[in-house]
N, C-alpha and C. Protein backbone atom coordinates (compact mmCIF):
# COMPACT_ATOMS: atom_id res chain seq x y z
N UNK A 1 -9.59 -32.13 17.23
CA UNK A 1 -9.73 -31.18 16.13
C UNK A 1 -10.58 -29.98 16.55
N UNK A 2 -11.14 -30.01 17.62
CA UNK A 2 -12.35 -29.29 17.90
C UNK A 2 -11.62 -28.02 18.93
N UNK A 3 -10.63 -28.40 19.20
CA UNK A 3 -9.87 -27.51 19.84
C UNK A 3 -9.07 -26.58 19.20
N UNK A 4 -8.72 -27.28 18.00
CA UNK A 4 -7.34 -26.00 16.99
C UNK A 4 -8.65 -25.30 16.18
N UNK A 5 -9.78 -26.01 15.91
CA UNK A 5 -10.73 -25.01 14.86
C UNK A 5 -11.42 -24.00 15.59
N UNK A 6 -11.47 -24.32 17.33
CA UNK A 6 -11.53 -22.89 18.19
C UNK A 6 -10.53 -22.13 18.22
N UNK A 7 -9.42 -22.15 18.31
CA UNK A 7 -8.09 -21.19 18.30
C UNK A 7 -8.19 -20.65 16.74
N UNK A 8 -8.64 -21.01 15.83
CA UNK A 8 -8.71 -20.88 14.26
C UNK A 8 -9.51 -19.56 14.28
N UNK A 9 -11.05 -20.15 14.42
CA UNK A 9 -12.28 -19.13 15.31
C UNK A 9 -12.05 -17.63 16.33
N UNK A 10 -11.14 -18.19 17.17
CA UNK A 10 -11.21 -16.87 18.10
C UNK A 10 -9.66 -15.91 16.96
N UNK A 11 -8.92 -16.53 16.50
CA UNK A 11 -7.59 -15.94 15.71
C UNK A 11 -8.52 -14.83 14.63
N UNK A 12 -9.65 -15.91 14.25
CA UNK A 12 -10.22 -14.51 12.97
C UNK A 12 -10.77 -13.71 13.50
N UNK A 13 -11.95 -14.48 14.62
CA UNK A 13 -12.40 -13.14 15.16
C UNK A 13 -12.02 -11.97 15.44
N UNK A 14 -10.44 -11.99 16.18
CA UNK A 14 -9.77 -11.20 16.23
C UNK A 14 -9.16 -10.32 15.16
N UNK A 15 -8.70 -10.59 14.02
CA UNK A 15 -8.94 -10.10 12.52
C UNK A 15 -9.93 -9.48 12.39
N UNK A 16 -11.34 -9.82 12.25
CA UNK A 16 -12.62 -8.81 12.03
C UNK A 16 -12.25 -8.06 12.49
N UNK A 17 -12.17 -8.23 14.57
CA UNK A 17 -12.38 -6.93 15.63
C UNK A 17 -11.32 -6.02 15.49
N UNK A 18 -10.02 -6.31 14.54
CA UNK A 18 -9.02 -5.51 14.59
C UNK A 18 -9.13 -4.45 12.91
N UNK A 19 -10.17 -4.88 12.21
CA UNK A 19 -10.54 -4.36 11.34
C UNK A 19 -11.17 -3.18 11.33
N UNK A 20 -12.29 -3.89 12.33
CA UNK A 20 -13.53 -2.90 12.95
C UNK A 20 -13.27 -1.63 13.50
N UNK A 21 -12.15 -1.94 14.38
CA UNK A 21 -11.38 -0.86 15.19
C UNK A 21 -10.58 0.70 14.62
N UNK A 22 -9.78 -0.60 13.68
CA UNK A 22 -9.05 0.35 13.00
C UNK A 22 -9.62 1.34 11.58
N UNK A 23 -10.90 0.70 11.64
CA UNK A 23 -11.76 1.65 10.71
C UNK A 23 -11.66 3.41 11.17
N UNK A 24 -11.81 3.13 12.43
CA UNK A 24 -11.53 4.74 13.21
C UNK A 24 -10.32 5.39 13.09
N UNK A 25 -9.58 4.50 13.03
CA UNK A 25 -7.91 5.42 13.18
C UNK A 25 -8.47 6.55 11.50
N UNK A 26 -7.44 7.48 12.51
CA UNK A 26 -7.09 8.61 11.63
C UNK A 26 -6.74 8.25 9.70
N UNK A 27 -6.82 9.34 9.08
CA UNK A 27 -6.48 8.59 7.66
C UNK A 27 -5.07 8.81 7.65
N UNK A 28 -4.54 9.37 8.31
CA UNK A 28 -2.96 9.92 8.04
C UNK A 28 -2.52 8.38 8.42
N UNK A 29 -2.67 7.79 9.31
CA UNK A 29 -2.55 6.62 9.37
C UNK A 29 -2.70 5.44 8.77
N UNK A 30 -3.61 5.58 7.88
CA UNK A 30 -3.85 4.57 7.09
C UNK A 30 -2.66 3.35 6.29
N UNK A 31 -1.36 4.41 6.34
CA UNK A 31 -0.23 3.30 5.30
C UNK A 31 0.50 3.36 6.55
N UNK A 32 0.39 3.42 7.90
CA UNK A 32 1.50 3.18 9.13
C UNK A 32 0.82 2.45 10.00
N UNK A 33 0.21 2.79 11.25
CA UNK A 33 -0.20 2.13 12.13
C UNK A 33 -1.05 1.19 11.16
N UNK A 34 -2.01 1.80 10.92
CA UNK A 34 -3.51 0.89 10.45
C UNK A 34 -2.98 -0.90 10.18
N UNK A 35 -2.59 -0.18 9.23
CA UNK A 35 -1.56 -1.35 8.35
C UNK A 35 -1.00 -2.10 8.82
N UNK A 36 -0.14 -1.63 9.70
CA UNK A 36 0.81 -3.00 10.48
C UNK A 36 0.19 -3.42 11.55
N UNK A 37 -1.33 -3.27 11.66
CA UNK A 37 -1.63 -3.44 12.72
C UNK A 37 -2.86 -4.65 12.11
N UNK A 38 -3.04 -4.56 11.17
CA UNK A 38 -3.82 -4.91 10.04
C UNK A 38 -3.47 -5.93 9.67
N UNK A 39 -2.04 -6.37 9.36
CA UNK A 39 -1.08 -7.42 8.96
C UNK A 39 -1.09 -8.49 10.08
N UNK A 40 -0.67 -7.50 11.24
CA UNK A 40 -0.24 -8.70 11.95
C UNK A 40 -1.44 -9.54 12.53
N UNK A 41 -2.46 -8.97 13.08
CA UNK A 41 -3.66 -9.62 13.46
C UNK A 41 -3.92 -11.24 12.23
N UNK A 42 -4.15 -10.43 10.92
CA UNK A 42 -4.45 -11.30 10.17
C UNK A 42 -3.31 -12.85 9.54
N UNK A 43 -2.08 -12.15 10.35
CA UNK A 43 -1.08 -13.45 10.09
C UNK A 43 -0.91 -14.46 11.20
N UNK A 44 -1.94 -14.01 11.82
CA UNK A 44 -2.31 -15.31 13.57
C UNK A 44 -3.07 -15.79 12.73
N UNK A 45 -4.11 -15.75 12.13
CA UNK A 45 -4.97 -17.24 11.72
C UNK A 45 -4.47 -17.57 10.40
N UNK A 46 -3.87 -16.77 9.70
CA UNK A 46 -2.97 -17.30 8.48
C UNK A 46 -2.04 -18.52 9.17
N UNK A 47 -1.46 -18.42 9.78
CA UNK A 47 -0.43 -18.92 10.22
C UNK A 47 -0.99 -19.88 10.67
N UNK A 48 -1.94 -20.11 11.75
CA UNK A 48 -2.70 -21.20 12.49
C UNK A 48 -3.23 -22.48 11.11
N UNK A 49 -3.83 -21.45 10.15
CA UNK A 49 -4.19 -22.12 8.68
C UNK A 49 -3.77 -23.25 7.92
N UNK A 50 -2.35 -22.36 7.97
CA UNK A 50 -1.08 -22.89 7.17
C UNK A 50 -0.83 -24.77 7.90
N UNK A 51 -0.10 -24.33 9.37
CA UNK A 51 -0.33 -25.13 10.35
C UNK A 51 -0.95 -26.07 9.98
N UNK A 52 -2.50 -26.10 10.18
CA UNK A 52 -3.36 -27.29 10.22
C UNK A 52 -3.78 -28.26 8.60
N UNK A 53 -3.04 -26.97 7.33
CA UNK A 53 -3.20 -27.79 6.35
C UNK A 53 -2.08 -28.69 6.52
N UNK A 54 -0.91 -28.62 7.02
CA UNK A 54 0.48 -29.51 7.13
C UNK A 54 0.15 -30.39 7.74
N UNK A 55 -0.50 -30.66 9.01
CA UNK A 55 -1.18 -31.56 9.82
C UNK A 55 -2.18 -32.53 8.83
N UNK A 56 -2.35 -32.54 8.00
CA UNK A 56 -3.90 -33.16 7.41
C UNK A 56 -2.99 -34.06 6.55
């Protein structure tokens, strides 16, 4: 278990850091790149989530 709740861990982290980042992008960007860039990060630990509640 100690292994998927690290992949869980580094998946959000990655979410924050892709948050953090994209705080800078341009505003014209905000409903194009930002966004889909925004989505997808955050549907790796969604997904990992989902996953491990099916497992239980």
């Amino acid at each position: 278990m100690e292994c998927k709740l690290q992949v869980w861990k580094l998946a959000h982290q990655l979410t924050l850091d892709v948050y953090e980042v994209s705080k800078n992008f341009p505003s014209s960007e905000k409903f194009g790149l930002t966004n889909q860039v925004r989505r997808s990060s955050s549907k790796c630990s969604n997904k990992y989530n989902r996953r491990a509640k099916e497992a239980i």
